[in-house]
PDB file of N, CA and C in Angstrom:
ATOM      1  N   UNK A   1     163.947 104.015 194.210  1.00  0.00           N
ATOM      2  CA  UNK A   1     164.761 102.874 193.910  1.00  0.00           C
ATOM      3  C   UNK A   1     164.858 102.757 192.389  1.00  0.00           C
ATOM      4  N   UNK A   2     166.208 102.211 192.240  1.00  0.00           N
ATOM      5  CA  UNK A   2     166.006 102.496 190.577  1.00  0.00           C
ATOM      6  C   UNK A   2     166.589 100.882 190.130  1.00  0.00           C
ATOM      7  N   UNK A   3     166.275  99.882 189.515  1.00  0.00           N
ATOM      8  CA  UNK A   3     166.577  99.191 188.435  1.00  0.00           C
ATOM      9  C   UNK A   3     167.353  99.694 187.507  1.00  0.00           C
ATOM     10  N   UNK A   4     168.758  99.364 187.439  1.00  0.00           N
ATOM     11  CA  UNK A   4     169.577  99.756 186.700  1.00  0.00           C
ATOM     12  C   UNK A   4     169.892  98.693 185.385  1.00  0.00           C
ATOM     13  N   UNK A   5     170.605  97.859 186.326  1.00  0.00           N
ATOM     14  CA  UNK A   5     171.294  96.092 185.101  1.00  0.00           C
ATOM     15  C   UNK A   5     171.300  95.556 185.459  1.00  0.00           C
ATOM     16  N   UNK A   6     172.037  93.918 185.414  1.00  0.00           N
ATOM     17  CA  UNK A   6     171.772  92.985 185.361  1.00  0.00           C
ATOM     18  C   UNK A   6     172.883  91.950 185.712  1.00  0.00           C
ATOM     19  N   UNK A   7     173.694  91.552 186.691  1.00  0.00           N
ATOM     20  CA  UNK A   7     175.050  91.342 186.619  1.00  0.00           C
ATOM     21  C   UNK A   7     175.056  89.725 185.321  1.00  0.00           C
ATOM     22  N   UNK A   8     176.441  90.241 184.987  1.00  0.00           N
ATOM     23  CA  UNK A   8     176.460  88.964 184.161  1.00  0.00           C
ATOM     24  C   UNK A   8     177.035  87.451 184.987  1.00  0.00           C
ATOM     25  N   UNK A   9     177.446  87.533 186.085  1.00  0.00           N
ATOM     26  CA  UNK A   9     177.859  86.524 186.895  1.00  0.00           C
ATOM     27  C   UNK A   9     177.417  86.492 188.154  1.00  0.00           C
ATOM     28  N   UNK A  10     176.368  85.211 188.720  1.00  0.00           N
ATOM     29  CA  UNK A  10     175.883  85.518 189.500  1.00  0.00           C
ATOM     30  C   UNK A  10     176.937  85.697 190.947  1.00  0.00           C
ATOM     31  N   UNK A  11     176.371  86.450 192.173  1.00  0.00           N
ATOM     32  CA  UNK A  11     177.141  86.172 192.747  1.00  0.00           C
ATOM     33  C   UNK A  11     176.486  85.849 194.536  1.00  0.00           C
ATOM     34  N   UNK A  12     177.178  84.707 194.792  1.00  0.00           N
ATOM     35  CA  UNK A  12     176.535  83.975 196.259  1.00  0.00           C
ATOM     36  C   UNK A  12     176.975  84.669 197.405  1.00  0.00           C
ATOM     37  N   UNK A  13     177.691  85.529 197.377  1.00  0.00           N
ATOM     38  CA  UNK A  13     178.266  86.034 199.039  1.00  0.00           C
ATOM     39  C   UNK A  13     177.926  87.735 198.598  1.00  0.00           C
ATOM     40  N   UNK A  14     177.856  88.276 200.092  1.00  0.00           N
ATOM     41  CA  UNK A  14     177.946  89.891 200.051  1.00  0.00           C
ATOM     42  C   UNK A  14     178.769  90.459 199.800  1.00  0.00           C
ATOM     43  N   UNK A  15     178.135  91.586 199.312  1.00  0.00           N
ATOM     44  CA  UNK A  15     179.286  92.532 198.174  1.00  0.00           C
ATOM     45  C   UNK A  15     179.337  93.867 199.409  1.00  0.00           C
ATOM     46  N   UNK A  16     180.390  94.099 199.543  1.00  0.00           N
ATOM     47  CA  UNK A  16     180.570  95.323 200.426  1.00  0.00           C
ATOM     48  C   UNK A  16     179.839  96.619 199.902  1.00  0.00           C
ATOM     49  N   UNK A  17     179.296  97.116 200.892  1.00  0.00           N
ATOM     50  CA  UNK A  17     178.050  98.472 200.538  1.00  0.00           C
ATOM     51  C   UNK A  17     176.757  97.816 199.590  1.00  0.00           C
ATOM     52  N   UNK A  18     176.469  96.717 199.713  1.00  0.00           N
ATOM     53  CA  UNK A  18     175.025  96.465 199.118  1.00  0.00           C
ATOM     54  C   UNK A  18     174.543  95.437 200.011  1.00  0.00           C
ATOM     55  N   UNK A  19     173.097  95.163 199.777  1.00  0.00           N
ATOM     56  CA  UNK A  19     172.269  94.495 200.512  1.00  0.00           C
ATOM     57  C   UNK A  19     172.302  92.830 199.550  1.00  0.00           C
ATOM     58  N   UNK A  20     172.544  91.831 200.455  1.00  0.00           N
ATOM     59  CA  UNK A  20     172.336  90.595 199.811  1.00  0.00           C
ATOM     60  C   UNK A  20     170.998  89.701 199.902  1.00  0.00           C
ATOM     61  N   UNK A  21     169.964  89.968 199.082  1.00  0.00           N
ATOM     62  CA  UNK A  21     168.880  89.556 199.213  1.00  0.00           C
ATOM     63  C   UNK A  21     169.000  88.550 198.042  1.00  0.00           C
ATOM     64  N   UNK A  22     168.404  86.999 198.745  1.00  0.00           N
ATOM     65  CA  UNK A  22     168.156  85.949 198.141  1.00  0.00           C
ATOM     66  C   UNK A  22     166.794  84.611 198.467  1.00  0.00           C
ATOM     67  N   UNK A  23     167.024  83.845 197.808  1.00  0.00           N
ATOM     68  CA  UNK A  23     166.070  82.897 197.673  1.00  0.00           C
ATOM     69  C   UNK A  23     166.303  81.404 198.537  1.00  0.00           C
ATOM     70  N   UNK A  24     167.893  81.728 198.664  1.00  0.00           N
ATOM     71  CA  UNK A  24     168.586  80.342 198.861  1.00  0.00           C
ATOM     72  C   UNK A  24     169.065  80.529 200.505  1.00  0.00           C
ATOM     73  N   UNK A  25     169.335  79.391 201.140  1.00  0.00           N
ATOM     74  CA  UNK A  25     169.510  79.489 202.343  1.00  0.00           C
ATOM     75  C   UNK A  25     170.997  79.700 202.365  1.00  0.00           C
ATOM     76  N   UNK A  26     171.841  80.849 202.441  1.00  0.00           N
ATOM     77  CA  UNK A  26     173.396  80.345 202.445  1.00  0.00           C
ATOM     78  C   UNK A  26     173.954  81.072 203.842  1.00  0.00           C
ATOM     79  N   UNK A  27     175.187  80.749 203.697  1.00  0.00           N
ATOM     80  CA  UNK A  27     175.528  81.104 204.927  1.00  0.00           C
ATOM     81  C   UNK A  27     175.336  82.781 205.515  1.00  0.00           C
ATOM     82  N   UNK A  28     175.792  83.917 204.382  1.00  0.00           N
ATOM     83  CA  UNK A  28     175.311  85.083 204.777  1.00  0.00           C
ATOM     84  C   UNK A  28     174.255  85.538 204.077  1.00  0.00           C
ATOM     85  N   UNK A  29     173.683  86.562 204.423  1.00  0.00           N
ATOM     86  CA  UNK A  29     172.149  87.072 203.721  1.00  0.00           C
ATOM     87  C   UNK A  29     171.831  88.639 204.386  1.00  0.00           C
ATOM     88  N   UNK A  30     171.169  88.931 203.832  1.00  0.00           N
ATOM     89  CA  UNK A  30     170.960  90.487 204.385  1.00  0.00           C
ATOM     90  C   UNK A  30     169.253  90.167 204.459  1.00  0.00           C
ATOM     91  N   UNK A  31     168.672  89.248 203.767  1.00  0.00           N
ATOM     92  CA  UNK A  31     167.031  89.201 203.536  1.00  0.00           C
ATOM     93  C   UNK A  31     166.900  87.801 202.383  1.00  0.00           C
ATOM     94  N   UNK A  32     166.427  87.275 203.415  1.00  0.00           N
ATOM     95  CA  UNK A  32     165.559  85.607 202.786  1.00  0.00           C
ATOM     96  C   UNK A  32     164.420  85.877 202.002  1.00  0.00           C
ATOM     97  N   UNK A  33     164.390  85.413 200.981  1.00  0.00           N
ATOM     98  CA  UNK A  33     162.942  86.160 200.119  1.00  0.00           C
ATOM     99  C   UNK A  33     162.500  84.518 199.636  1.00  0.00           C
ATOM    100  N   UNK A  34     161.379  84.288 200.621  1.00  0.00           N
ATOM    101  CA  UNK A  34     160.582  83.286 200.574  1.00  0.00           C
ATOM    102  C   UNK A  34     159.157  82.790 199.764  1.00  0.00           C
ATOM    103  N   UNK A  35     158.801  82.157 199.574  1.00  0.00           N
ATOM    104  CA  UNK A  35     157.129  82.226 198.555  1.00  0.00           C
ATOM    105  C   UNK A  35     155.992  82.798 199.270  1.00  0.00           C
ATOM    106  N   UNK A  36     156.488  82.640 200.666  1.00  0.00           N
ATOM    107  CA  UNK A  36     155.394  83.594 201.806  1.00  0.00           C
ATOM    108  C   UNK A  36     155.562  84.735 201.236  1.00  0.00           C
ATOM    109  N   UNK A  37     156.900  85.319 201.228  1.00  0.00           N
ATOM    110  CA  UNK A  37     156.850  87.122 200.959  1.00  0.00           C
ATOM    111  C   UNK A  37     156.337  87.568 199.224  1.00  0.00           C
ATOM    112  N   UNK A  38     155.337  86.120 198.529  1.00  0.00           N
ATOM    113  CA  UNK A  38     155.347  87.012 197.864  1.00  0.00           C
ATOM    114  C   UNK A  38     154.526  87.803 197.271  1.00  0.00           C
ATOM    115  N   UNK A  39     153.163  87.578 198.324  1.00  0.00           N
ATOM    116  CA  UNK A  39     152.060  88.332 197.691  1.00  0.00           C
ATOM    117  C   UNK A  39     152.385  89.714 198.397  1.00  0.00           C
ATOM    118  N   UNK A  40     153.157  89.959 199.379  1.00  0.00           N
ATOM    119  CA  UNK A  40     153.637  91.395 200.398  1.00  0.00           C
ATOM    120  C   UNK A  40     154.137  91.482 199.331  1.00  0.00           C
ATOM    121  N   UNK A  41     155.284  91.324 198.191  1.00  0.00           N
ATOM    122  CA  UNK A  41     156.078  92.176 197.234  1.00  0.00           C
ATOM    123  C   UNK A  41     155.692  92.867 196.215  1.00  0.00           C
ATOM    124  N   UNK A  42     154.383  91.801 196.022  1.00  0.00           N
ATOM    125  CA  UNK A  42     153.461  91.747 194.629  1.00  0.00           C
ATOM    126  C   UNK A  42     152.682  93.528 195.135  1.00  0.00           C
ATOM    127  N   UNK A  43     152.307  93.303 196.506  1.00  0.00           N
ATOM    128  CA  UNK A  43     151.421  94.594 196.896  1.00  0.00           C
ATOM    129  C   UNK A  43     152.538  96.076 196.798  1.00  0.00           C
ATOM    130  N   UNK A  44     154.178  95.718 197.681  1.00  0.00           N
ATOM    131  CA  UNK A  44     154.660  96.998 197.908  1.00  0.00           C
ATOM    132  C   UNK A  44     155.201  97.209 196.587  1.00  0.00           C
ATOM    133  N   UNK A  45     155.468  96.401 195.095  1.00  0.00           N
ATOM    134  CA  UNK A  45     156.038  96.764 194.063  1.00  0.00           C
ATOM    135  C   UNK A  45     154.294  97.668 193.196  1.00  0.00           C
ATOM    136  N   UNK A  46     153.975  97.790 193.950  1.00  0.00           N
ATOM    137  CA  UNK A  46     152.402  98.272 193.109  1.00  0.00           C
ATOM    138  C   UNK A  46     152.458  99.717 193.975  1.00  0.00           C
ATOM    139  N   UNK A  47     152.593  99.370 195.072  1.00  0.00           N
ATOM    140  CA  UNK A  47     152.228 100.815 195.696  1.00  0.00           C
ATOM    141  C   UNK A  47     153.444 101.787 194.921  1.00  0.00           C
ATOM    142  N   UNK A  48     154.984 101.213 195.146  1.00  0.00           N
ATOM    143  CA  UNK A  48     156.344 102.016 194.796  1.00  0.00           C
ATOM    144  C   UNK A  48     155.704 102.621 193.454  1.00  0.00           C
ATOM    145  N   UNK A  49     155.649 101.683 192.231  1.00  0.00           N
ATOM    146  CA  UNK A  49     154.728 102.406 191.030  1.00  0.00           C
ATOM    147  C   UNK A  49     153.826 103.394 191.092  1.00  0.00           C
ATOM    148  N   UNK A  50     153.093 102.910 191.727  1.00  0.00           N
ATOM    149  CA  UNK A  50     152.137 104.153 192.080  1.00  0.00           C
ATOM    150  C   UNK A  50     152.481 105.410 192.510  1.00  0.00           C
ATOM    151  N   UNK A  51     153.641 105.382 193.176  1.00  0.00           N
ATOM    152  CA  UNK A  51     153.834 106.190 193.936  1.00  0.00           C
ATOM    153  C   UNK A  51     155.263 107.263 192.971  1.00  0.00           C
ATOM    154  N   UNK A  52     155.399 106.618 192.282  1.00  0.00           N
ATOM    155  CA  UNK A  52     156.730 106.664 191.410  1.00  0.00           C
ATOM    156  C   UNK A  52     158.002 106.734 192.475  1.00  0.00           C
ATOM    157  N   UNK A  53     157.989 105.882 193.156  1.00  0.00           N
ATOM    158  CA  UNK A  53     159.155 105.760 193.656  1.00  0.00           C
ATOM    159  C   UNK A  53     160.062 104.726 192.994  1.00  0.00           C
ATOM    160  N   UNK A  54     160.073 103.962 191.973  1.00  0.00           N
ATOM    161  CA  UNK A  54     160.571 102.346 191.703  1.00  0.00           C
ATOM    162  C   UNK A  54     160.557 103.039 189.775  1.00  0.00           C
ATOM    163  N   UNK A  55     161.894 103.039 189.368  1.00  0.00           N
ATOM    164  CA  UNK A  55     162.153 103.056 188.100  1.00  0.00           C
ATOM    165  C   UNK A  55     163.215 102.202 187.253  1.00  0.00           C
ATOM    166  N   UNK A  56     162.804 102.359 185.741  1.00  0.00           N
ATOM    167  CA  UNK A  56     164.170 101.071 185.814  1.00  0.00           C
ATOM    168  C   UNK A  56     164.653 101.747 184.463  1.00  0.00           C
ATOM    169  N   UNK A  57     166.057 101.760 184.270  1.00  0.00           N
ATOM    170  CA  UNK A  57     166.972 102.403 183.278  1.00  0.00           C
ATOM    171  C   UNK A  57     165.873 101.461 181.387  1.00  0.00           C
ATOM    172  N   UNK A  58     166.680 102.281 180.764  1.00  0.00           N
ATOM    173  CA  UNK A  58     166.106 101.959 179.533  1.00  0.00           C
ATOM    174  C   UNK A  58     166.832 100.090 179.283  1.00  0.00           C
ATOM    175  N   UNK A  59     167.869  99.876 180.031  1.00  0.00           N
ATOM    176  CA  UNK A  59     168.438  98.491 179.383  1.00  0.00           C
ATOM    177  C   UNK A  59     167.992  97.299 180.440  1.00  0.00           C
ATOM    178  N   UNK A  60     167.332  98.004 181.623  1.00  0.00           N
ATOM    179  CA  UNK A  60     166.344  97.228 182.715  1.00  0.00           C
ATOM    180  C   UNK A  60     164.822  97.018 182.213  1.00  0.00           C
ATOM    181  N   UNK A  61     164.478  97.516 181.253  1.00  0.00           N
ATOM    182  CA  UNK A  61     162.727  97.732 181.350  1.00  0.00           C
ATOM    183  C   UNK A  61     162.207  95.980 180.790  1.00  0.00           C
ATOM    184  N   UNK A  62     163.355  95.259 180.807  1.00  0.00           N
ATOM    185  CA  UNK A  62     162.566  93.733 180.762  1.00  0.00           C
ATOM    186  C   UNK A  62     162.308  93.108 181.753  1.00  0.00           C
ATOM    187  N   UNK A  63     162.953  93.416 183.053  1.00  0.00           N
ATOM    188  CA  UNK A  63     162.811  92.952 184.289  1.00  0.00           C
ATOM    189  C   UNK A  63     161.800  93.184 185.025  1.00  0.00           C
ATOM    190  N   UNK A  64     160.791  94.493 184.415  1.00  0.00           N
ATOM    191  CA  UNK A  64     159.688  94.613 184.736  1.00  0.00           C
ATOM    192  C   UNK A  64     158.649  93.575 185.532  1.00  0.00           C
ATOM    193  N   UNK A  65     158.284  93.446 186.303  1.00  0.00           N
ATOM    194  CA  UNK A  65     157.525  92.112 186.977  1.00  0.00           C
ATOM    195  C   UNK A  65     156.086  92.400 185.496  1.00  0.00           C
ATOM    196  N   UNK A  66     155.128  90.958 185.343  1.00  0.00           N
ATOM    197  CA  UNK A  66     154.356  91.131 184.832  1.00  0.00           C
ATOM    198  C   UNK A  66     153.245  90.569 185.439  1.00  0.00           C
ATOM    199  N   UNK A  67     152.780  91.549 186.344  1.00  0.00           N
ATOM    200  CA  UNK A  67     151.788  91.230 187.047  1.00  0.00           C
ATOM    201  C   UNK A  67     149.954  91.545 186.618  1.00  0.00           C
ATOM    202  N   UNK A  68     149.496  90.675 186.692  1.00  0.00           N
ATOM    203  CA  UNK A  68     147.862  91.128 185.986  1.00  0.00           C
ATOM    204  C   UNK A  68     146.940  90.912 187.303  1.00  0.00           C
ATOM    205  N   UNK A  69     146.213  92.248 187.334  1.00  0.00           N
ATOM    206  CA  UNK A  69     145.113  92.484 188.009  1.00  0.00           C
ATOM    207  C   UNK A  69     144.236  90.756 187.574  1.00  0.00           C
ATOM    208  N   UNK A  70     143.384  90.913 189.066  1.00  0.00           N
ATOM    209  CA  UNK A  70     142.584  89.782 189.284  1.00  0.00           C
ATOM    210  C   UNK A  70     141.462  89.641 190.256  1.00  0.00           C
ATOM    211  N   UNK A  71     140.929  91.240 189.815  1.00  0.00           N
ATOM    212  CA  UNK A  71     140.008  91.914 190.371  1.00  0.00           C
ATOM    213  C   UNK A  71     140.403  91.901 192.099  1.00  0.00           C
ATOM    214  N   UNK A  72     138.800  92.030 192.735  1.00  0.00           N
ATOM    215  CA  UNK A  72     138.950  92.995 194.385  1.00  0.00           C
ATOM    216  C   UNK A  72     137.923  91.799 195.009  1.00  0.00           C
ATOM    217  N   UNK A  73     138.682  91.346 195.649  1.00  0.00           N
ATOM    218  CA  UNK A  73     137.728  90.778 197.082  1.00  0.00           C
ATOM    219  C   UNK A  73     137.441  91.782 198.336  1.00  0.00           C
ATOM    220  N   UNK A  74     137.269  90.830 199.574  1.00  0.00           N
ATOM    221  CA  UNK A  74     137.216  92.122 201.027  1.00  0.00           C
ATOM    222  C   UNK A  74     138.904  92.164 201.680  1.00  0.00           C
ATOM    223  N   UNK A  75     139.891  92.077 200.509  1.00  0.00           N
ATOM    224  CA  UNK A  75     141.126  91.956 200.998  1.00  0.00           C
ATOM    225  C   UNK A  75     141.350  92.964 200.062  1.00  0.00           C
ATOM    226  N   UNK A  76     141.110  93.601 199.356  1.00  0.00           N
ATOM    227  CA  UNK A  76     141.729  94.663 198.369  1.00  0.00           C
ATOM    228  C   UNK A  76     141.723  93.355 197.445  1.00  0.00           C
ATOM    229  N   UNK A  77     142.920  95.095 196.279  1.00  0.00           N
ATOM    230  CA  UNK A  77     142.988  94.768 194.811  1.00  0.00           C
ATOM    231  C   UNK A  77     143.706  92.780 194.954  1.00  0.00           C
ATOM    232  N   UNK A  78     143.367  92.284 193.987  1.00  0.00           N
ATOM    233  CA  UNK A  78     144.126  91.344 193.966  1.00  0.00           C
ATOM    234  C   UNK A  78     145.183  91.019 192.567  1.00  0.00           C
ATOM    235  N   UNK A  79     145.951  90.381 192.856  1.00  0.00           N
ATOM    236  CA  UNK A  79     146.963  89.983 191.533  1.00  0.00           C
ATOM    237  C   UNK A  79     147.887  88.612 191.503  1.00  0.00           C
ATOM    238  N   UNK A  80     147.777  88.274 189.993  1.00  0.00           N
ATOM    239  CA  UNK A  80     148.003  86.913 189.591  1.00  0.00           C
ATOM    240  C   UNK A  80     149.861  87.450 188.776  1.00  0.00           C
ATOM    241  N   UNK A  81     150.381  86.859 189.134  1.00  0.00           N
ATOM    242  CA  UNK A  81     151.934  86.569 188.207  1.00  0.00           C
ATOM    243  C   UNK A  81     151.531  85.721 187.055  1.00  0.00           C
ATOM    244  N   UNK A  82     151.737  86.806 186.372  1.00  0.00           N
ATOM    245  CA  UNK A  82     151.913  86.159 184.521  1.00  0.00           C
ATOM    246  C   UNK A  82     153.100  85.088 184.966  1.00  0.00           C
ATOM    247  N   UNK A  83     152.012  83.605 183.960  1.00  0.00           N
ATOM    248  CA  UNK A  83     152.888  82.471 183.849  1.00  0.00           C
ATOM    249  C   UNK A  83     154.069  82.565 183.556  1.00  0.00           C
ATOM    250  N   UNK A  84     154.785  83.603 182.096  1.00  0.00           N
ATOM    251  CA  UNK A  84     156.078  83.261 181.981  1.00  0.00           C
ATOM    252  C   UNK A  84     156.725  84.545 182.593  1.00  0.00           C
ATOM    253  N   UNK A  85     156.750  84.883 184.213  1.00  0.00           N
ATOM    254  CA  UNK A  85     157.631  85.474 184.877  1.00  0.00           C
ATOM    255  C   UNK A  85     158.631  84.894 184.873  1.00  0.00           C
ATOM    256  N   UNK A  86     160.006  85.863 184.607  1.00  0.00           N
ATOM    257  CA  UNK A  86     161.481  84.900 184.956  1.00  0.00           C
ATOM    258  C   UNK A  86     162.252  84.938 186.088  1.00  0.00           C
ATOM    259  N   UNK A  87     163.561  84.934 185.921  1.00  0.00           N
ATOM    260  CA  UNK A  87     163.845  85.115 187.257  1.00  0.00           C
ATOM    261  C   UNK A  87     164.338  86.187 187.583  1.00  0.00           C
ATOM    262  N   UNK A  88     164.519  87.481 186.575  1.00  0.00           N
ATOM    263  CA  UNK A  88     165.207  88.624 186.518  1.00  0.00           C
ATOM    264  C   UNK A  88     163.795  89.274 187.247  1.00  0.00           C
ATOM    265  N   UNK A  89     162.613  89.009 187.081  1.00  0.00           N
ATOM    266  CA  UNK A  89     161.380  89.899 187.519  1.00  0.00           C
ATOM    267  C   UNK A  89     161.051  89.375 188.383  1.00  0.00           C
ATOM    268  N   UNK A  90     161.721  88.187 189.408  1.00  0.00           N
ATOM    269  CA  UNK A  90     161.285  87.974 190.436  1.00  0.00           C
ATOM    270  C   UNK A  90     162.138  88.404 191.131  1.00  0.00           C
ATOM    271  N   UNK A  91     163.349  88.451 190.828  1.00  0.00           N
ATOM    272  CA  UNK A  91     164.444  89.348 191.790  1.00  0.00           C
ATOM    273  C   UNK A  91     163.878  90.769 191.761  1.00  0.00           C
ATOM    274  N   UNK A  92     163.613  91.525 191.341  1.00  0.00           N
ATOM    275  CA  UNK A  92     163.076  92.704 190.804  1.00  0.00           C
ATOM    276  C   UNK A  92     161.381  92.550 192.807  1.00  0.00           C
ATOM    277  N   UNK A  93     160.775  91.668 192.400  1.00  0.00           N
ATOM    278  CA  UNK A  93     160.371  91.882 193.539  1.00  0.00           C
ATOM    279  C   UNK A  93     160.772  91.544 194.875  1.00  0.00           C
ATOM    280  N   UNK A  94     161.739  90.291 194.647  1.00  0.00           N
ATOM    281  CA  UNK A  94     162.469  90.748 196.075  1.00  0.00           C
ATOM    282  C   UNK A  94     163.187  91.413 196.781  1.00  0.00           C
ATOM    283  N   UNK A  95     163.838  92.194 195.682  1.00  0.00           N
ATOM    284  CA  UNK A  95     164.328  93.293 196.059  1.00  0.00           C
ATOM    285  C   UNK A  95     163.274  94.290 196.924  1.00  0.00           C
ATOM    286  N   UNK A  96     162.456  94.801 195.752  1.00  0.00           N
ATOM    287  CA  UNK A  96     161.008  95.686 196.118  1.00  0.00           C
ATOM    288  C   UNK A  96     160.789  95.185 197.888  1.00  0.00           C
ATOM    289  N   UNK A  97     160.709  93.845 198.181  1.00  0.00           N
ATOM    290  CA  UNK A  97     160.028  93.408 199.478  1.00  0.00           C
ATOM    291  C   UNK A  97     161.261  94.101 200.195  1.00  0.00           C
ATOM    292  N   UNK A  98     162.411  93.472 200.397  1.00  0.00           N
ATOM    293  CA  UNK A  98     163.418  93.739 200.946  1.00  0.00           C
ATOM    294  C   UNK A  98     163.523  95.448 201.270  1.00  0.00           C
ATOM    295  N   UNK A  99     163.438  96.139 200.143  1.00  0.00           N
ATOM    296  CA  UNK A  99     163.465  97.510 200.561  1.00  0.00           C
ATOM    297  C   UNK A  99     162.282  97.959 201.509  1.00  0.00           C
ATOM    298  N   UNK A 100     161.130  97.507 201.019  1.00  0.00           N
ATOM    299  CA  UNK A 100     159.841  97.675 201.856  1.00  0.00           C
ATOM    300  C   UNK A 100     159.804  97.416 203.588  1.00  0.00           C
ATOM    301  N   UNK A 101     160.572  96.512 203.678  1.00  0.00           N
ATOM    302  CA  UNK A 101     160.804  95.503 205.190  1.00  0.00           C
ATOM    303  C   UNK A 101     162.197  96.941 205.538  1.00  0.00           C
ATOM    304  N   UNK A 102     162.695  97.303 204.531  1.00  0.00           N
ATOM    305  CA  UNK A 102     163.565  98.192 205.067  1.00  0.00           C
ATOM    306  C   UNK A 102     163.394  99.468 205.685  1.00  0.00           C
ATOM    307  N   UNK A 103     162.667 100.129 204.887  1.00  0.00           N
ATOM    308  CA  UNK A 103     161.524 101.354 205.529  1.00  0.00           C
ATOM    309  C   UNK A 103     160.873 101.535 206.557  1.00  0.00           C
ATOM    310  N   UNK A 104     159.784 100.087 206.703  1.00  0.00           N
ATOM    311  CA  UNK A 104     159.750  99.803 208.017  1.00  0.00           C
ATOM    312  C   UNK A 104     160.265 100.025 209.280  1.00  0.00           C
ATOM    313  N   UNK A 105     161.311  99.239 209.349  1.00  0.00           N
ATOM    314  CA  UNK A 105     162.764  98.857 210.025  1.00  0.00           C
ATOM    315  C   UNK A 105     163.182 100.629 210.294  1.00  0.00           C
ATOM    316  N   UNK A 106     163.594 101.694 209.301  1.00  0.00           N
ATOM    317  CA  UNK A 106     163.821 103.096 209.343  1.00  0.00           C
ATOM    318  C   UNK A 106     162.928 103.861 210.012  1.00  0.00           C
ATOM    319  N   UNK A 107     161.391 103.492 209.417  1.00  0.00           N
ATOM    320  CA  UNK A 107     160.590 104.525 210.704  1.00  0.00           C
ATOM    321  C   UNK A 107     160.320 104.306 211.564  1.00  0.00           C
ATOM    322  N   UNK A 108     160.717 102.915 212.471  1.00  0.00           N
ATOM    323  CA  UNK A 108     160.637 102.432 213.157  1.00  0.00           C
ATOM    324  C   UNK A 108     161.445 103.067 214.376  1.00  0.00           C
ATOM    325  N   UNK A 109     162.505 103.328 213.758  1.00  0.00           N
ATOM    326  CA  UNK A 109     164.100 103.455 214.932  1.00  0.00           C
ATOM    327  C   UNK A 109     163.902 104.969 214.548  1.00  0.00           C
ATOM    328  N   UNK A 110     163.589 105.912 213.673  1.00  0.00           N
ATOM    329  CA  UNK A 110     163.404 107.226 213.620  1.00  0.00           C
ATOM    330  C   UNK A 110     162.507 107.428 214.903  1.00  0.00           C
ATOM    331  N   UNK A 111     161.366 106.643 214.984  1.00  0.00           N
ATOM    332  CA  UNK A 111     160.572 107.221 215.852  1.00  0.00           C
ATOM    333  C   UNK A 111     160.833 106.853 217.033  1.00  0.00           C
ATOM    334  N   UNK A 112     161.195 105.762 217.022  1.00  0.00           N
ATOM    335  CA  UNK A 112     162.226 105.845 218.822  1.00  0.00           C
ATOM    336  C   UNK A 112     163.389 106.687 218.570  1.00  0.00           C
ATOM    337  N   UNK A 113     163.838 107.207 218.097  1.00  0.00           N
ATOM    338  CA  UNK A 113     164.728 107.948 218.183  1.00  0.00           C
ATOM    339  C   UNK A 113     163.947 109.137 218.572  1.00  0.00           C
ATOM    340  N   UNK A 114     163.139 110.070 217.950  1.00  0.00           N
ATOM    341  CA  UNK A 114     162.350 111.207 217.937  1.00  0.00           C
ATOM    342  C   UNK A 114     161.531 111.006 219.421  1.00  0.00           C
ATOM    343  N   UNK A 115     160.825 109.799 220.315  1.00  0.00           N
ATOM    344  CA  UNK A 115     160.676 109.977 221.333  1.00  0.00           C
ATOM    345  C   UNK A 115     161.784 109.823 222.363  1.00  0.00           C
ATOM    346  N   UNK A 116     162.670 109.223 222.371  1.00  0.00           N
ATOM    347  CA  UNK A 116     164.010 109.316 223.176  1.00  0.00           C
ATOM    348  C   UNK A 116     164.518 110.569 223.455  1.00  0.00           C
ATOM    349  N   UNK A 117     164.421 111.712 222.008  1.00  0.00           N
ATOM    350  CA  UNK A 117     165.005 113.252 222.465  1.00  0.00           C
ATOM    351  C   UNK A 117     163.675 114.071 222.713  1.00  0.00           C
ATOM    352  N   UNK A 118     162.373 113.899 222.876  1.00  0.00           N
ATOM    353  CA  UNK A 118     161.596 113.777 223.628  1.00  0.00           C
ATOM    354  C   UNK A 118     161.594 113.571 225.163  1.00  0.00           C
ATOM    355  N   UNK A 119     161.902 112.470 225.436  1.00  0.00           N
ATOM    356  CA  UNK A 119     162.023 112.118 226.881  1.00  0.00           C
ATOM    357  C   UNK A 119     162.975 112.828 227.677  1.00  0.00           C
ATOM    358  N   UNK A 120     164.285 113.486 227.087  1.00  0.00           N
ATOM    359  CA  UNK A 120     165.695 114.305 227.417  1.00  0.00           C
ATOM    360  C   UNK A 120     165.055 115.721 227.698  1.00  0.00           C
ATOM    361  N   UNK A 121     164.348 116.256 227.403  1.00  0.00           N
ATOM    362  CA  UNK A 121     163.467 117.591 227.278  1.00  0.00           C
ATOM    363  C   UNK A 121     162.829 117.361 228.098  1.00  0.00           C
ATOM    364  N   UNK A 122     161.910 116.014 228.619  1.00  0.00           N
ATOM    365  CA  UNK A 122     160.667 116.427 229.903  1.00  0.00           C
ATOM    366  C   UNK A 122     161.895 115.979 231.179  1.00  0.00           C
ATOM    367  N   UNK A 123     162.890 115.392 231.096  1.00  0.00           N
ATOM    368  CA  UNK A 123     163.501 114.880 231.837  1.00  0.00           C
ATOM    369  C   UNK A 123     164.449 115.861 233.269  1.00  0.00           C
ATOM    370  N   UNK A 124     164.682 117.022 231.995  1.00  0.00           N
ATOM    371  CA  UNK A 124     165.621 118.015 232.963  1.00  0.00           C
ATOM    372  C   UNK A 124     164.453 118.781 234.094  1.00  0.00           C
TER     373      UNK A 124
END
């Protein structure tokens, strides 16, 4: 996933061929990104890093989330959101969640798919 820019006008309805992930309840949505989802974003925008899957162009690298370690309980690593997060780095993780919930959702239906042509093979 890549962080590219930044639109200069926000915009409230879906844009044909993209995903509309928001904060606000409106009439269409592709993904509600709630204060529940946000220690799940805080975790899958750490793993994507890790993993180098999640990059952001040279005129994106402020949107960066600024997240600080806050040591390890018996729940794993833990982490605190730097006070002056804005709102460009919180979109930045709802996006992250949104794609994460999306993957899911993909290996999900891959693998019923992969046992379905399975079942066609013991079937004949």
């Amino acid at each position: 996933m890549a962080i590219i820019k930044q639109i200069e006008e926000a915009k409230y309805s879906r844009q044909e061929g993209m995903a509309f992930v928001t904060n606000l309840r409106l009439q269409a949505y592709d993904s509600l990104f709630k204060e529940e989802h946000l220690s799940d974003a805080v975790r899958s925008y750490k793993e994507m890093v890790g993993q180098g899957l999640l990059a952001f162009s040279e005129k994106a690298t402020r949107f960066t989330p600024r997240i600080e370690t806050d040591g390890i309980d018996e729940k794993g690593q833990q982490y605190r959101l730097d006070q002056n997060i804005d709102n460009a780095q919180m979109a930045v993780l709802a996006i992250v969640h949104f794609v994460d919930r999306q993957h899911a959702i993909t290996a999900t239906a891959d693998l019923s798919a992969r046992m379905a042509k399975l079942y066609d093979i013991m079937s004949f």
